[in-house]
PDB file of N, CA and C in Angstrom:
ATOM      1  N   UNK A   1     -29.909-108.934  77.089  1.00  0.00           N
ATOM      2  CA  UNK A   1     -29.226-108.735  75.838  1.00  0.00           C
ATOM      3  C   UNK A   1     -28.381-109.969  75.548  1.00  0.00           C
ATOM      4  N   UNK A   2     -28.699-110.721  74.401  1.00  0.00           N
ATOM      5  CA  UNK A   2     -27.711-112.315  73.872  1.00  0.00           C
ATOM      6  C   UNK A   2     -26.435-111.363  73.431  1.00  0.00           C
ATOM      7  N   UNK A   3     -25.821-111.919  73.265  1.00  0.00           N
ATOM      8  CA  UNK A   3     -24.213-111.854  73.317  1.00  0.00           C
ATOM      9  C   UNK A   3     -24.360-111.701  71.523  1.00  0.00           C
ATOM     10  N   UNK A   4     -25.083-112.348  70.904  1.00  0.00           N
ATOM     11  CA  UNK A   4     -25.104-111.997  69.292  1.00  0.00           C
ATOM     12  C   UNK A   4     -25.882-110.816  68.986  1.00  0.00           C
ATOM     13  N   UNK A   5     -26.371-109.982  69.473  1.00  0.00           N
ATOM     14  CA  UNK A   5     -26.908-108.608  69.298  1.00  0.00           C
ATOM     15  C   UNK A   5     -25.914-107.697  69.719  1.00  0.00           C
ATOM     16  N   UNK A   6     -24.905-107.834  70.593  1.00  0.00           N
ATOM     17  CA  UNK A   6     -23.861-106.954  71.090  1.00  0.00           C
ATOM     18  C   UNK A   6     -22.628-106.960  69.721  1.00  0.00           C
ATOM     19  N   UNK A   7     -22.496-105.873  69.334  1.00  0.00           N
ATOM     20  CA  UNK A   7     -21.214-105.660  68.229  1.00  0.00           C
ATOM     21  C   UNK A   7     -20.030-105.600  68.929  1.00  0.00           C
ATOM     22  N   UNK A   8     -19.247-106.289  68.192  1.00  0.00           N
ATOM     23  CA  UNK A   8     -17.775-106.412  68.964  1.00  0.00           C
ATOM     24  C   UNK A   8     -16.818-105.767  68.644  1.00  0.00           C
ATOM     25  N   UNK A   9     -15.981-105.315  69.289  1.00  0.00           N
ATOM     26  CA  UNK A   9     -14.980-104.182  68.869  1.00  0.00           C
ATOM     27  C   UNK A   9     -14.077-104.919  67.859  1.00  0.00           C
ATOM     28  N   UNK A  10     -13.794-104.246  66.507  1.00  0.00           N
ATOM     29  CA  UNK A  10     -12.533-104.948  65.787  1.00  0.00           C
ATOM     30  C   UNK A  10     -11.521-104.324  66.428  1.00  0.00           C
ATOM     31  N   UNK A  11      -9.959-104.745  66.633  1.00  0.00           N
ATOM     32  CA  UNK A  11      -9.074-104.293  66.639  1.00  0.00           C
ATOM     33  C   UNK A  11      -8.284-103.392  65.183  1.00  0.00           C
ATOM     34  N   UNK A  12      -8.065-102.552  65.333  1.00  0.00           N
ATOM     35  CA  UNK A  12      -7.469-102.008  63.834  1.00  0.00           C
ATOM     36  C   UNK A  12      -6.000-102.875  64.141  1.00  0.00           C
ATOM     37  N   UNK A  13      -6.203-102.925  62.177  1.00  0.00           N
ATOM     38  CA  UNK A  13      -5.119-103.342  61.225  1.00  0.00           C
ATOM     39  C   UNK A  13      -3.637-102.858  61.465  1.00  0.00           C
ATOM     40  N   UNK A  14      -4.161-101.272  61.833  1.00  0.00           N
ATOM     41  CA  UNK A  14      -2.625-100.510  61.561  1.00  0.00           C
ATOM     42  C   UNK A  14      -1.953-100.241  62.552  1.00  0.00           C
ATOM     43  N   UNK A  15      -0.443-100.696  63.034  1.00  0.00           N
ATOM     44  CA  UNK A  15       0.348-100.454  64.051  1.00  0.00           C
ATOM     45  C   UNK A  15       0.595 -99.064  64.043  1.00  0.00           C
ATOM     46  N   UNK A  16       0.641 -98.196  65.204  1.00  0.00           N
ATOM     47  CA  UNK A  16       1.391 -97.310  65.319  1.00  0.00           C
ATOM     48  C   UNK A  16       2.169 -96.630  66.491  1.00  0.00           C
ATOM     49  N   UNK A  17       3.129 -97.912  66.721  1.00  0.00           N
ATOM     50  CA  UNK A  17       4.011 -98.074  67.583  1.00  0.00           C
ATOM     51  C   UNK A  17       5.517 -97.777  66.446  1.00  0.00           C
ATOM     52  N   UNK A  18       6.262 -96.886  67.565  1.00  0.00           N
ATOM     53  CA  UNK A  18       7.438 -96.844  67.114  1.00  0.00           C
ATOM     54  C   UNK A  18       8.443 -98.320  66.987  1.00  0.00           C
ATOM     55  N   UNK A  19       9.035 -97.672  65.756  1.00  0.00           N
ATOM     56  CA  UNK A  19       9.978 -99.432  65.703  1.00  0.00           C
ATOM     57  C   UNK A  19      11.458 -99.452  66.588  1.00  0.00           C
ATOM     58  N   UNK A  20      11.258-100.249  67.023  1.00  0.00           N
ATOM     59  CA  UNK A  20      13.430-100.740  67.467  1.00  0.00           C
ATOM     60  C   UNK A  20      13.884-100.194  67.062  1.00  0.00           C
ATOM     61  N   UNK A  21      14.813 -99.701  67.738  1.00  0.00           N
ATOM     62  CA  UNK A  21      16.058 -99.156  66.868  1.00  0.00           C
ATOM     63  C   UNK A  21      17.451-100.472  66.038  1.00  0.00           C
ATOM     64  N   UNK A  22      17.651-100.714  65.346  1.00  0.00           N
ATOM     65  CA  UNK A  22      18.485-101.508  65.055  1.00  0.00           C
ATOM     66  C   UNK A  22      20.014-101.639  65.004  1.00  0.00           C
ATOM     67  N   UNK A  23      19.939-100.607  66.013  1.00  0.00           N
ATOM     68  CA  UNK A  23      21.649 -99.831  66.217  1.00  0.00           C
ATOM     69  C   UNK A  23      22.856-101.056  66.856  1.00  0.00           C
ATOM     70  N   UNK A  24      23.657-100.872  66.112  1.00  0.00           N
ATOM     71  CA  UNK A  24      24.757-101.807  66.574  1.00  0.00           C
ATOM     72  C   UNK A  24      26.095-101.098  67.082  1.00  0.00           C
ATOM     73  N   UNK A  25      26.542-101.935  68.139  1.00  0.00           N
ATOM     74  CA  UNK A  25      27.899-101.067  68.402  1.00  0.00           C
ATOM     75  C   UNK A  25      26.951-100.642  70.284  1.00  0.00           C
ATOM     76  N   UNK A  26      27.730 -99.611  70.880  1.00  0.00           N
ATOM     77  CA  UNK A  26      27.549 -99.023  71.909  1.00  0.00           C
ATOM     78  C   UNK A  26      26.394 -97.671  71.576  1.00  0.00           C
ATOM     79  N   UNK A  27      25.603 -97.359  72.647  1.00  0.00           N
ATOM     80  CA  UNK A  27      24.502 -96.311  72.140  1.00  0.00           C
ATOM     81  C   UNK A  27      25.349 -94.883  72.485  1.00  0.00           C
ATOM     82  N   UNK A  28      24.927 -93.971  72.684  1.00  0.00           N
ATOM     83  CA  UNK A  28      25.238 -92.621  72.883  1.00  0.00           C
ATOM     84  C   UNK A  28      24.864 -93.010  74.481  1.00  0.00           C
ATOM     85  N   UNK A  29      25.264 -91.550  75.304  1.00  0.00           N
ATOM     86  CA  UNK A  29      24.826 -91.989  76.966  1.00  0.00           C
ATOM     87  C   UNK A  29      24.014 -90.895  76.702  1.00  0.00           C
ATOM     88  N   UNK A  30      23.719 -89.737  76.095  1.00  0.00           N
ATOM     89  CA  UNK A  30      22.610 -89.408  75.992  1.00  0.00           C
ATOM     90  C   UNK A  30      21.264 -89.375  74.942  1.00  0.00           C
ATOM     91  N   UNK A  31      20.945 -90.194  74.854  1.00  0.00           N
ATOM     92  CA  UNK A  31      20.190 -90.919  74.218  1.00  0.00           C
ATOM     93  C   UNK A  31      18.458 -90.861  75.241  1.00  0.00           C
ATOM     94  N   UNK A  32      19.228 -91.267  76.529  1.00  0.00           N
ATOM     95  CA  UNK A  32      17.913 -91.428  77.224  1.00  0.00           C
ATOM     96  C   UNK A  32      17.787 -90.138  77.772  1.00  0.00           C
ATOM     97  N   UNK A  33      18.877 -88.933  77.584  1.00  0.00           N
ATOM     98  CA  UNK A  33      18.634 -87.834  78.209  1.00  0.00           C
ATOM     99  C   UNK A  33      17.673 -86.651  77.201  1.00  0.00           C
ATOM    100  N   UNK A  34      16.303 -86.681  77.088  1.00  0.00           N
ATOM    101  CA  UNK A  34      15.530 -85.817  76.357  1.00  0.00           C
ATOM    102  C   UNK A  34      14.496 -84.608  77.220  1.00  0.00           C
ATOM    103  N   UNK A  35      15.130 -83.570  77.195  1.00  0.00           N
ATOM    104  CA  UNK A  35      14.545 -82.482  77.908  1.00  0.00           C
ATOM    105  C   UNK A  35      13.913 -81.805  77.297  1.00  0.00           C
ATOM    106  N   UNK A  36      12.557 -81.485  77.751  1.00  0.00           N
ATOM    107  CA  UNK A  36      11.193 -80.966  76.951  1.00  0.00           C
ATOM    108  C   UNK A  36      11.899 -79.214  76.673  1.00  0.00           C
ATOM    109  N   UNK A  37      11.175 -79.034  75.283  1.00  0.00           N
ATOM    110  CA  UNK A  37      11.446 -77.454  74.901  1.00  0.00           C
ATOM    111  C   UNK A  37      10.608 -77.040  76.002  1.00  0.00           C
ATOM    112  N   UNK A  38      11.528 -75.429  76.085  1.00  0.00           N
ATOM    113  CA  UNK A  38      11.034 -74.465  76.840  1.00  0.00           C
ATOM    114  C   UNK A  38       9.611 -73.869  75.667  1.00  0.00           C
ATOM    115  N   UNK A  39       8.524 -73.300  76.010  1.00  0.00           N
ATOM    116  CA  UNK A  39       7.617 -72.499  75.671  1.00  0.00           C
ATOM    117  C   UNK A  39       7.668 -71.549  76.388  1.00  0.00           C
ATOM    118  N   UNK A  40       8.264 -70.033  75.066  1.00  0.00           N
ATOM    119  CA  UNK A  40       8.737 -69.210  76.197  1.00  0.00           C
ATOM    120  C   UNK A  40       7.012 -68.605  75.974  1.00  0.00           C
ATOM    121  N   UNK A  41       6.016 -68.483  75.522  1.00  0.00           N
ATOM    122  CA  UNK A  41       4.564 -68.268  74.977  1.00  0.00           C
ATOM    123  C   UNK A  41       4.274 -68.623  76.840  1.00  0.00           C
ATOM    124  N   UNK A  42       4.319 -69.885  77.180  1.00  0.00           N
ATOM    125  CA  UNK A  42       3.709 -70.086  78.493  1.00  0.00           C
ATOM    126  C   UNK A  42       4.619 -69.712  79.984  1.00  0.00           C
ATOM    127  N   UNK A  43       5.789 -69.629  79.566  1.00  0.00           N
ATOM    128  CA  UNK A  43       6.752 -68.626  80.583  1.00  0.00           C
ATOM    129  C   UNK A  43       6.376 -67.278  80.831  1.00  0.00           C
ATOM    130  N   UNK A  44       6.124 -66.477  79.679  1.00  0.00           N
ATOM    131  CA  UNK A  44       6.576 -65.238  79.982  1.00  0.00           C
ATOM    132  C   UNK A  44       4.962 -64.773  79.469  1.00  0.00           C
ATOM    133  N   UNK A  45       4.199 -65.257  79.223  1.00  0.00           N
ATOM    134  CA  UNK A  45       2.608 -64.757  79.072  1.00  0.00           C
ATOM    135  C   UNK A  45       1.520 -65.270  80.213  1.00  0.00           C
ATOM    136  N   UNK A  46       1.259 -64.174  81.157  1.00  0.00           N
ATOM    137  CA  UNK A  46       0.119 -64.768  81.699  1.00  0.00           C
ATOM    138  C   UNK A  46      -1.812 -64.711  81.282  1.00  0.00           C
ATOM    139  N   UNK A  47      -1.175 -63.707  80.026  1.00  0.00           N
ATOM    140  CA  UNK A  47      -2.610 -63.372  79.814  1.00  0.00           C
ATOM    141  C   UNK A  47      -2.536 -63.215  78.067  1.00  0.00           C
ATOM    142  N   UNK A  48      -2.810 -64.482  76.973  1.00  0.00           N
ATOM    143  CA  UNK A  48      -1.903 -64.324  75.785  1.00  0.00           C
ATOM    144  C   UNK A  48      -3.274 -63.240  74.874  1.00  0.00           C
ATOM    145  N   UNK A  49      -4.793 -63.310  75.374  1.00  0.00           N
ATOM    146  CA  UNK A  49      -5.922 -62.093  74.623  1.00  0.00           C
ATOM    147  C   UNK A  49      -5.206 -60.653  74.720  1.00  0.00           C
ATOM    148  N   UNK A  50      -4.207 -60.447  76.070  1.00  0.00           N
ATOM    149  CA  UNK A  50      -4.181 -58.983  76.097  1.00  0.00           C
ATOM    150  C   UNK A  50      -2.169 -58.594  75.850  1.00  0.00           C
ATOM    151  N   UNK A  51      -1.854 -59.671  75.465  1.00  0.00           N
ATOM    152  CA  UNK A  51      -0.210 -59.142  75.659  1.00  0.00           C
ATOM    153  C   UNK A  51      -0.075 -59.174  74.207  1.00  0.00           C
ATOM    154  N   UNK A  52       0.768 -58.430  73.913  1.00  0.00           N
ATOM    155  CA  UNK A  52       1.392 -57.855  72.520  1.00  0.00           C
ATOM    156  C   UNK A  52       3.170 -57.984  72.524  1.00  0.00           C
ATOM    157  N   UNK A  53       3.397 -57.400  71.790  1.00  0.00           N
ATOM    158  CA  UNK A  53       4.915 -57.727  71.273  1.00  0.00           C
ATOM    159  C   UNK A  53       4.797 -56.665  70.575  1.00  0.00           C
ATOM    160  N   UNK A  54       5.871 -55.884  70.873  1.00  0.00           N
ATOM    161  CA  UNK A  54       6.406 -54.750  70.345  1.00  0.00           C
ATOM    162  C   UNK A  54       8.177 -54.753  70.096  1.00  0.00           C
ATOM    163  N   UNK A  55       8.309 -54.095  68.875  1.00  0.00           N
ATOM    164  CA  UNK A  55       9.993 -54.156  68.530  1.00  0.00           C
ATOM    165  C   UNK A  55      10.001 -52.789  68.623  1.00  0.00           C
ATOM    166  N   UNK A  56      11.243 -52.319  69.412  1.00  0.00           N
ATOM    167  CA  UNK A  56      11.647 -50.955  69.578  1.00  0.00           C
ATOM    168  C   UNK A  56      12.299 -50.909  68.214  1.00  0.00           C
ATOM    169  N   UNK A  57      12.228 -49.801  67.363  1.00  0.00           N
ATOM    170  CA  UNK A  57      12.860 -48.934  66.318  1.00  0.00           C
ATOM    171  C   UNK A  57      13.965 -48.246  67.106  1.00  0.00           C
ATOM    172  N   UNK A  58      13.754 -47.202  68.039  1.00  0.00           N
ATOM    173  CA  UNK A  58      15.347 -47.026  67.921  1.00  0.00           C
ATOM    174  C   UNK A  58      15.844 -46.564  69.842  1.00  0.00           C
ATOM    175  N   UNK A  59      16.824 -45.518  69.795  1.00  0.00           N
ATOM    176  CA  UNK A  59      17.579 -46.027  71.112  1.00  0.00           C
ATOM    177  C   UNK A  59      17.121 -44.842  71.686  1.00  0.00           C
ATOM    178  N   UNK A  60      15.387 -44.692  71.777  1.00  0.00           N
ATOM    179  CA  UNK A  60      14.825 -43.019  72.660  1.00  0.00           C
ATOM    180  C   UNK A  60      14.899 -43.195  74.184  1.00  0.00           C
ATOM    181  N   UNK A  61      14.779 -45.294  74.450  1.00  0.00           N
ATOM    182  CA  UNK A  61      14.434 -45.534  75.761  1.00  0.00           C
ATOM    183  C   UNK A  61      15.502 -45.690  76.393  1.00  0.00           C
ATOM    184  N   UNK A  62      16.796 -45.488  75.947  1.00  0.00           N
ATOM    185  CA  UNK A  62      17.610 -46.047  76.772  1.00  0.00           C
ATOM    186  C   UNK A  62      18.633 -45.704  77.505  1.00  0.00           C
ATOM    187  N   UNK A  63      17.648 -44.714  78.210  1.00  0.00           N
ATOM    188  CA  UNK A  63      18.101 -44.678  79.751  1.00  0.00           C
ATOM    189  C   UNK A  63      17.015 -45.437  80.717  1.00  0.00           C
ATOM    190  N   UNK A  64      16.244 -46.399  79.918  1.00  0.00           N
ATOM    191  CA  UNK A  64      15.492 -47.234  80.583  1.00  0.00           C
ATOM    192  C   UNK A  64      15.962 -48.915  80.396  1.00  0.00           C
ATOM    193  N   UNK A  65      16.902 -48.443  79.601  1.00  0.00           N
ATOM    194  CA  UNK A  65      17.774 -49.897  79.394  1.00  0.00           C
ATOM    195  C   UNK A  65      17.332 -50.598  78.340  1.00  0.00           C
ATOM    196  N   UNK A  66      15.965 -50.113  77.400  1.00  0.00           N
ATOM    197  CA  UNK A  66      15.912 -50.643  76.127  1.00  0.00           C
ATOM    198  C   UNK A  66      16.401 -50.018  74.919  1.00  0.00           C
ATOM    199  N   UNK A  67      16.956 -50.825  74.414  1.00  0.00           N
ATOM    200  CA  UNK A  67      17.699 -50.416  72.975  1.00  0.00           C
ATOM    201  C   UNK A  67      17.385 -50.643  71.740  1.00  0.00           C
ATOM    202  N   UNK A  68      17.459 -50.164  70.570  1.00  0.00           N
ATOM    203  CA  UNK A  68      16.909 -50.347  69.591  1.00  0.00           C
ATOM    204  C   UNK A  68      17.298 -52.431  69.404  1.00  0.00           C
ATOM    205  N   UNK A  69      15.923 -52.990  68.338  1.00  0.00           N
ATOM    206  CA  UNK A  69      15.486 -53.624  68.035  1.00  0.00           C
ATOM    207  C   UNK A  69      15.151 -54.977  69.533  1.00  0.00           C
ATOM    208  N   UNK A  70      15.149 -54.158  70.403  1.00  0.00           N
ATOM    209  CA  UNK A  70      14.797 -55.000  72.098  1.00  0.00           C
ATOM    210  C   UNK A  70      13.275 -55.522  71.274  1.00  0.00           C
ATOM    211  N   UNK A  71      12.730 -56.520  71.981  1.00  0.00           N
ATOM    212  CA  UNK A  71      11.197 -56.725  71.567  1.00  0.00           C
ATOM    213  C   UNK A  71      10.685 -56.792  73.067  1.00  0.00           C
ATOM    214  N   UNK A  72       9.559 -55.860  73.468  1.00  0.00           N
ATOM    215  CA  UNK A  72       8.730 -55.796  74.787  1.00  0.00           C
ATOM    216  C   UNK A  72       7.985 -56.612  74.705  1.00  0.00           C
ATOM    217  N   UNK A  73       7.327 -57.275  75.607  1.00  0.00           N
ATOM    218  CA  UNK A  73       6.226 -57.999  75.828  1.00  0.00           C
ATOM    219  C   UNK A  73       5.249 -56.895  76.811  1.00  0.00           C
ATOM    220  N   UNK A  74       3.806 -56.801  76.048  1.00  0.00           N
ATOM    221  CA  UNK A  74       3.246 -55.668  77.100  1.00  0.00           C
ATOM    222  C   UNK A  74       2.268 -56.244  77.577  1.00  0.00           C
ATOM    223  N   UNK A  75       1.693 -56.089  78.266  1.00  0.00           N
ATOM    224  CA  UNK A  75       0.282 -56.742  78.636  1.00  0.00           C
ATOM    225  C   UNK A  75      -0.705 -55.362  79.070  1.00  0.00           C
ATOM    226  N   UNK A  76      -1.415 -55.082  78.291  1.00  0.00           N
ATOM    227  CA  UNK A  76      -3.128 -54.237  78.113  1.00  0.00           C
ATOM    228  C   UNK A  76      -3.622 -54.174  79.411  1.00  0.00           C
ATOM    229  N   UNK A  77      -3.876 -55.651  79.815  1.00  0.00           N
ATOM    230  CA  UNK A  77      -4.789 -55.670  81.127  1.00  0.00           C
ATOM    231  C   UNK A  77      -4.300 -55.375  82.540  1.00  0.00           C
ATOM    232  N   UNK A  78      -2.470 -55.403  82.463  1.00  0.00           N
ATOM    233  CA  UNK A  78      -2.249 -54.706  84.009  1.00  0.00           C
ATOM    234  C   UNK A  78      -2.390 -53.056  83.749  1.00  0.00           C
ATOM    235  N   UNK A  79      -2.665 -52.447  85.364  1.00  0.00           N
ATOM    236  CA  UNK A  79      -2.355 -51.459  85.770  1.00  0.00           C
ATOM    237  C   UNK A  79      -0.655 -50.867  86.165  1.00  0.00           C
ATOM    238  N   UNK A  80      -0.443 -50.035  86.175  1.00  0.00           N
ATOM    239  CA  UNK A  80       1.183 -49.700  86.605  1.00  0.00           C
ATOM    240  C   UNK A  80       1.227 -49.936  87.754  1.00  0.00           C
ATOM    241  N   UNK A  81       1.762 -50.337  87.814  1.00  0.00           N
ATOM    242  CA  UNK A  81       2.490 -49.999  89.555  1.00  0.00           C
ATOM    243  C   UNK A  81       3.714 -49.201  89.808  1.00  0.00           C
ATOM    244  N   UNK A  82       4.145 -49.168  90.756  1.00  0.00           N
ATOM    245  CA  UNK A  82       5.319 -48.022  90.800  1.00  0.00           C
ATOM    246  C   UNK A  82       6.581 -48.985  90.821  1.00  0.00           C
ATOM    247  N   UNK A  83       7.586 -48.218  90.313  1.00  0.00           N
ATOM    248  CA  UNK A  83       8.981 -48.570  89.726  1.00  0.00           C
ATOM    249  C   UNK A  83       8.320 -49.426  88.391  1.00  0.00           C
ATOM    250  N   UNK A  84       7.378 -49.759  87.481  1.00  0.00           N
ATOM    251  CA  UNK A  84       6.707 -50.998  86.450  1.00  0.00           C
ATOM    252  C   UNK A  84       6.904 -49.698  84.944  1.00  0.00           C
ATOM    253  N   UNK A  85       7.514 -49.915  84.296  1.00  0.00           N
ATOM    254  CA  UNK A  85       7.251 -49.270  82.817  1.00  0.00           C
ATOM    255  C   UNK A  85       6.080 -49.636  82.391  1.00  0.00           C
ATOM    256  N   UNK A  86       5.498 -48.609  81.509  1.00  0.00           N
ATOM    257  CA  UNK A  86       4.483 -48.534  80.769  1.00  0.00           C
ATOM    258  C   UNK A  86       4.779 -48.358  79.207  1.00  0.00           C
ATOM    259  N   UNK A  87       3.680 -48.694  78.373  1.00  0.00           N
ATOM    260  CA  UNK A  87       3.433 -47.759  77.175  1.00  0.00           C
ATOM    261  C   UNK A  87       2.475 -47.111  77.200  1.00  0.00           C
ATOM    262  N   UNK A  88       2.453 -45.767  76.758  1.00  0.00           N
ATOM    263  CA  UNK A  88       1.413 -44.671  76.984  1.00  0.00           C
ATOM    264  C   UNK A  88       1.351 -44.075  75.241  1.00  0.00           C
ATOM    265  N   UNK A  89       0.819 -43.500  74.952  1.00  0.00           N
ATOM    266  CA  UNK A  89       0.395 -42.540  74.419  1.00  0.00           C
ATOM    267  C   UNK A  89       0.155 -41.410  74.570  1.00  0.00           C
ATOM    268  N   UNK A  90       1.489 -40.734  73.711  1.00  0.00           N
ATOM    269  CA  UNK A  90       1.590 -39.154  73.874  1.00  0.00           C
ATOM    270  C   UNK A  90       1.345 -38.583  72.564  1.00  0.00           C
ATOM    271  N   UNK A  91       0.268 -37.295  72.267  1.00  0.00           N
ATOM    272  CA  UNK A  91       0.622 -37.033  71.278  1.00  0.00           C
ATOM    273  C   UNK A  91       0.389 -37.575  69.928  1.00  0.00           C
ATOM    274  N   UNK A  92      -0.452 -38.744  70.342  1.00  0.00           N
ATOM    275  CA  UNK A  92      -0.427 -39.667  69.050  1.00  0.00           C
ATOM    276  C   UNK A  92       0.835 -40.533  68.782  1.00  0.00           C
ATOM    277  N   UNK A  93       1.499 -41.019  69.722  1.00  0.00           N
ATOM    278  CA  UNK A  93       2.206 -42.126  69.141  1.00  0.00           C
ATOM    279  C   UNK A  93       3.246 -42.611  70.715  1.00  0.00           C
ATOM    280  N   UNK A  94       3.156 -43.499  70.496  1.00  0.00           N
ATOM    281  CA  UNK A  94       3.733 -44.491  71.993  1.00  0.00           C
ATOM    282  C   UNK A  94       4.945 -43.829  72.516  1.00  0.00           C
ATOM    283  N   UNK A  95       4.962 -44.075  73.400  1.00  0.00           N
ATOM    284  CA  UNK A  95       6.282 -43.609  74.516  1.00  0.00           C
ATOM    285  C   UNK A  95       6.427 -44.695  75.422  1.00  0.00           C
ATOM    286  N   UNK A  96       7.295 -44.975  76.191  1.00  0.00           N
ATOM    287  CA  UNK A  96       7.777 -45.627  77.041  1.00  0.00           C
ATOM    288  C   UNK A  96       8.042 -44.403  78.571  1.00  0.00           C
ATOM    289  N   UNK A  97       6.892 -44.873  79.554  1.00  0.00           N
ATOM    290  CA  UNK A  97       7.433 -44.141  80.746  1.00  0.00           C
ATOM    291  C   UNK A  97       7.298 -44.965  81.739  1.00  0.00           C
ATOM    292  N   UNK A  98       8.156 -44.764  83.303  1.00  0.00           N
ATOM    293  CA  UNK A  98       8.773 -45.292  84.114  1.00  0.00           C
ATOM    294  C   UNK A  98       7.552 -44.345  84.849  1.00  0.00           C
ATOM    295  N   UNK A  99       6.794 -45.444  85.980  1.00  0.00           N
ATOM    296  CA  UNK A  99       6.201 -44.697  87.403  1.00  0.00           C
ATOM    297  C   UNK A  99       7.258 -44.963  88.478  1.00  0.00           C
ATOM    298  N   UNK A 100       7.239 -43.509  89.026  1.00  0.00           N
ATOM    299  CA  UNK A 100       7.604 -43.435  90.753  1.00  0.00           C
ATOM    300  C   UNK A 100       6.459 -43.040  91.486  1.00  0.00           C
ATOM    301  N   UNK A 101       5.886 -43.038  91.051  1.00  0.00           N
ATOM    302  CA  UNK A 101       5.031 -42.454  92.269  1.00  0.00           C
ATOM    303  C   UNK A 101       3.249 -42.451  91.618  1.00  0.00           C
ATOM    304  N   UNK A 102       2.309 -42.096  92.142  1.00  0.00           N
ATOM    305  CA  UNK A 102       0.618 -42.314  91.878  1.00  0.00           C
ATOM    306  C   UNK A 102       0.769 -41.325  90.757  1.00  0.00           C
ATOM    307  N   UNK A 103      -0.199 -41.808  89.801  1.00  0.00           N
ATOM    308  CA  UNK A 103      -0.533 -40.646  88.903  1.00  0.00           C
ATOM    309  C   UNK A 103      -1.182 -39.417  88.991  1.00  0.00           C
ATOM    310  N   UNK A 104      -0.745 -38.352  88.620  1.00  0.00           N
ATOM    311  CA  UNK A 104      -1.347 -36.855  89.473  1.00  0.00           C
ATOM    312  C   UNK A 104      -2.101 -36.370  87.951  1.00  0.00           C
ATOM    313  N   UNK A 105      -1.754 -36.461  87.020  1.00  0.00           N
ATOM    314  CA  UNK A 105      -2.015 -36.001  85.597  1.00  0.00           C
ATOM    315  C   UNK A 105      -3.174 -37.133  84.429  1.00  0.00           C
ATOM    316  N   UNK A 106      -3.578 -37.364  83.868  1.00  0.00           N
ATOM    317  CA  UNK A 106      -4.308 -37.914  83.075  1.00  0.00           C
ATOM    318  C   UNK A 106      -3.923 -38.467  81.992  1.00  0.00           C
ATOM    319  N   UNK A 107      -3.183 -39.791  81.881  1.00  0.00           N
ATOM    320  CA  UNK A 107      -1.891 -40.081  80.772  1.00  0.00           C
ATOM    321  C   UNK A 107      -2.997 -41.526  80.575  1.00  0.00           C
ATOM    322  N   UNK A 108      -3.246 -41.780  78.875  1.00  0.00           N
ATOM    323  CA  UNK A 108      -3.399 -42.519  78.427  1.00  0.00           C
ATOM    324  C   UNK A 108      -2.581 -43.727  78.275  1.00  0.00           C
ATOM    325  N   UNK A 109      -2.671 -44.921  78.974  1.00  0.00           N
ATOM    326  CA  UNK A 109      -1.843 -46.030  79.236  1.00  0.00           C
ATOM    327  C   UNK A 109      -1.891 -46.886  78.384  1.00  0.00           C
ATOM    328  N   UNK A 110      -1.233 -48.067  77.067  1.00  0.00           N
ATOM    329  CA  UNK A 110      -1.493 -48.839  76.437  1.00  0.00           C
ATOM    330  C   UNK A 110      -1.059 -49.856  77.111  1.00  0.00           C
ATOM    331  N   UNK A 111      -0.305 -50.262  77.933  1.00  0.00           N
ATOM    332  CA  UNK A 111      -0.384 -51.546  78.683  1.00  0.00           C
ATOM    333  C   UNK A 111       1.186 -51.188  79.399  1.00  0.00           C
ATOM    334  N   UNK A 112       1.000 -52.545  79.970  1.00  0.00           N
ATOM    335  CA  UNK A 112       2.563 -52.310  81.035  1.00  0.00           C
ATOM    336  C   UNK A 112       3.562 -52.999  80.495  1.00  0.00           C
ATOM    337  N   UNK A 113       4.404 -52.855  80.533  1.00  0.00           N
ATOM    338  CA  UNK A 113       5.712 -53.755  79.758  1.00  0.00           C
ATOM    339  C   UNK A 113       5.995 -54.940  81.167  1.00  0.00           C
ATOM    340  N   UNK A 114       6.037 -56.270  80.460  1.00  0.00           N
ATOM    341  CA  UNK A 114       6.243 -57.179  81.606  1.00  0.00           C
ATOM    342  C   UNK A 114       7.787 -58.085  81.225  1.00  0.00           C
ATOM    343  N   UNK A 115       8.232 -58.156  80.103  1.00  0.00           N
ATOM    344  CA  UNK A 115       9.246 -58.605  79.696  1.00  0.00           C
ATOM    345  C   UNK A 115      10.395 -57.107  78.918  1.00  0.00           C
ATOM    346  N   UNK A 116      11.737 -57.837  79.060  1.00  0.00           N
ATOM    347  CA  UNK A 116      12.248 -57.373  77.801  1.00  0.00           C
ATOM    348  C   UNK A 116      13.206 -58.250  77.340  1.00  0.00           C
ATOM    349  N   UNK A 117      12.790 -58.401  76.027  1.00  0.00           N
ATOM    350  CA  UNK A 117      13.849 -59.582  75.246  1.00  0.00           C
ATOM    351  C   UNK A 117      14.931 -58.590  74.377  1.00  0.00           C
ATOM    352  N   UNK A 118      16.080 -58.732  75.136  1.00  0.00           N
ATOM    353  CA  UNK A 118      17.544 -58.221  74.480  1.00  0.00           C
ATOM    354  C   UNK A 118      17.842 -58.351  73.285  1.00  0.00           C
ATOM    355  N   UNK A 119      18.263 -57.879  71.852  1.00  0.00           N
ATOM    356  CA  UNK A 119      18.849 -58.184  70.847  1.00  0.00           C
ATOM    357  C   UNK A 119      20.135 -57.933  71.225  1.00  0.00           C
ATOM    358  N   UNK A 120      20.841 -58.805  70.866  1.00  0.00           N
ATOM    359  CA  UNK A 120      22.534 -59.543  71.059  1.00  0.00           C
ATOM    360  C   UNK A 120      23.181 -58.465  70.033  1.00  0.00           C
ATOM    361  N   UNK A 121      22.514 -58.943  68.650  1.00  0.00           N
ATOM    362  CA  UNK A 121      23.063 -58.221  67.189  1.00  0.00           C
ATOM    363  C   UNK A 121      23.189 -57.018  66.752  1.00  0.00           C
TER     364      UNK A 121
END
């Protein structure tokens, strides 16, 4: 292959490098201190096809320590385990129950609660 049949890379025209700063005077001391956001999506989700987000309406759970407008994080794909809250379905419409012990009865499970995010307000 001659060297005149080979196409040569152009360099592009357009810079896109950040510019200098043109700051005068003394800088800030934290300036060089930049700490990456938290993603609470990759913290607190291990499985994002099967976890949901639910906002409690009002204060039925809380002697389970959630209070109205708490938001659950549930996840579909675990099983309960014992001492692990659930959402179930009673009746036609969600409940929140606490396992102690193996299931003896036939309770429709909608997933396990793996978070709870507090409302302050």
């Amino acid at each position: 292959m001659e060297e005149s049949d080979a196409q040569k890379i152009k360099k592009p025209e357009e810079n896109h490098r950040v510019a200098k700063s043109t700051q005068t005077g003394f800088s800030s001391p934290a300036t060089h201190y930049n700490e990456p956001r938290i993603d609470l999506n990759s913290v607190l989700i291990s499985n994002s096809e099967s976890t949901f987000f639910i906002r409690v309406i009002d204060d039925a759970s809380e002697k389970y320590g959630i209070s109205k407008n708490d938001v659950l994080i549930v996840d579909k794909s675990l099983s309960p385990k014992r001492n692990q809250m659930a959402i179930i379905i009673e009746d036609g419409e969600f409940q929140i129950q606490k396992f102690h012990k193996k299931l003896t009865e036939e309770i429709k499970i909608w997933g396990v609660i793996t978070y709870i995010i507090k409302s302050v307000l």
